[in-house]
Protein backbone atom coordinates (compact mmCIF):
# COMPACT_ATOMS: atom_id res chain seq x y z
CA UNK A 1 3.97 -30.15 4.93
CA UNK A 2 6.22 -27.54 6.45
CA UNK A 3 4.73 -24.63 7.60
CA UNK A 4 6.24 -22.26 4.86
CA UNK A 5 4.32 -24.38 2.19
CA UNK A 6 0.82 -24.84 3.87
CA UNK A 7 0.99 -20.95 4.49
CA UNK A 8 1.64 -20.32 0.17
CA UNK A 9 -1.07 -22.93 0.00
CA UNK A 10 -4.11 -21.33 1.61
CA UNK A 11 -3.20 -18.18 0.26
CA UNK A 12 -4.49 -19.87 -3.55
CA UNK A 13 -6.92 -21.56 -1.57
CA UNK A 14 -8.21 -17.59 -0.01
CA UNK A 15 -8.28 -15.58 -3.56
CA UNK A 16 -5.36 -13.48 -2.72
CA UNK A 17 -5.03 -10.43 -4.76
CA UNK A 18 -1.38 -9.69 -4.81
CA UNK A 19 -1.44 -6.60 -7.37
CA UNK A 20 -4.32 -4.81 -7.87
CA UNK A 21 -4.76 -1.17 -9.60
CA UNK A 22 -7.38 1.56 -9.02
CA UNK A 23 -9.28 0.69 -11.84
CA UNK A 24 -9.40 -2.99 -11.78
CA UNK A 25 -10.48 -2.59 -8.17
CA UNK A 26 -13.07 -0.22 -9.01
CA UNK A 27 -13.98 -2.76 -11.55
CA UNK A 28 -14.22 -5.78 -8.74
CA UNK A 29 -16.06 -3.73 -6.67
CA UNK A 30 -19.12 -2.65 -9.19
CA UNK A 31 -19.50 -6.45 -10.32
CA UNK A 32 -19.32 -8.06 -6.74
CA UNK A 33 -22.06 -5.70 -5.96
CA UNK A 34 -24.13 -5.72 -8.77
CA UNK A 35 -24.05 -9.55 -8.42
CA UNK A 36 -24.83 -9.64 -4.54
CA UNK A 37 -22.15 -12.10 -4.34
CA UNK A 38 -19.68 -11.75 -0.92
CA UNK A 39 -20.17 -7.47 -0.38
CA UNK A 40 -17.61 -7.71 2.99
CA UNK A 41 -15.00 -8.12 -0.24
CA UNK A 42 -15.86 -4.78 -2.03
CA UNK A 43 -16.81 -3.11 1.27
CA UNK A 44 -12.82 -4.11 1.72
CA UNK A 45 -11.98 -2.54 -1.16
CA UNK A 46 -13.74 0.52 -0.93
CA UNK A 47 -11.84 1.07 2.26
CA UNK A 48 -8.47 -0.21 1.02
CA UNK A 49 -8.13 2.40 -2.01
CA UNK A 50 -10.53 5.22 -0.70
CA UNK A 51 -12.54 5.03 -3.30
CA UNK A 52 -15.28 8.26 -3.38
CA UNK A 53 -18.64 8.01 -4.68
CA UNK A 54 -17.76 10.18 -7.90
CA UNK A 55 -15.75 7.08 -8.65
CA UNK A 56 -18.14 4.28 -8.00
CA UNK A 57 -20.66 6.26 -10.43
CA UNK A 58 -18.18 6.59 -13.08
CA UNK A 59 -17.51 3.22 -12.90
CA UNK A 60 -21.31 1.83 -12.93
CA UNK A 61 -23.21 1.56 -10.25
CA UNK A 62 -26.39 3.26 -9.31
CA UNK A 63 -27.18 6.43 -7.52
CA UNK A 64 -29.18 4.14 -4.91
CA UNK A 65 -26.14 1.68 -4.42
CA UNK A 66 -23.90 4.27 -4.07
CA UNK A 67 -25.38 6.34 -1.53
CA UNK A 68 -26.59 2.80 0.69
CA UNK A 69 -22.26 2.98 1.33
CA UNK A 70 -22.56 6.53 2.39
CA UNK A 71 -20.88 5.80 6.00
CA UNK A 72 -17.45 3.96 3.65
CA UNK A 73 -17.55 5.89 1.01
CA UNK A 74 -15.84 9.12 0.48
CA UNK A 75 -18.08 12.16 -0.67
């Protein structure tokens, strides 16, 4: 397998996003965390869009979550 190919393969194999908007992202990161599942993926997120707190409460999550991400999260 050339090395073109193996590269296109792991990035199915990874979960690659390739386009993503605010809201679905916003979206991703209030189920990951409500589920516990991998947080280093929202925590990515978070920092990717520069998402602020107002935006994480709109979206769902708690006023407890929220402020446990005070050093990513923008106030």
């Amino acid at each position: 397998m050339g090395k073109a190919k193996k590269r296109s393969f792991h990035l199915g194999i990874n979960k690659q996003i390739s386009n993503l908007s605010r809201e679905d992202a916003i979206k991703e990161v209030v189920s990951t965390l409500k589920k516990d599942d991998d947080k280093n993926e929202a925590y990515s997120l978070i920092t990717l869009f520069g998402m602020s707190a107002e935006e994480l409460l709109e979206g769902g999550l708690t006023y407890e979550t929220v402020m446990s991400l005070r050093g990513i999260v923008k106030e």
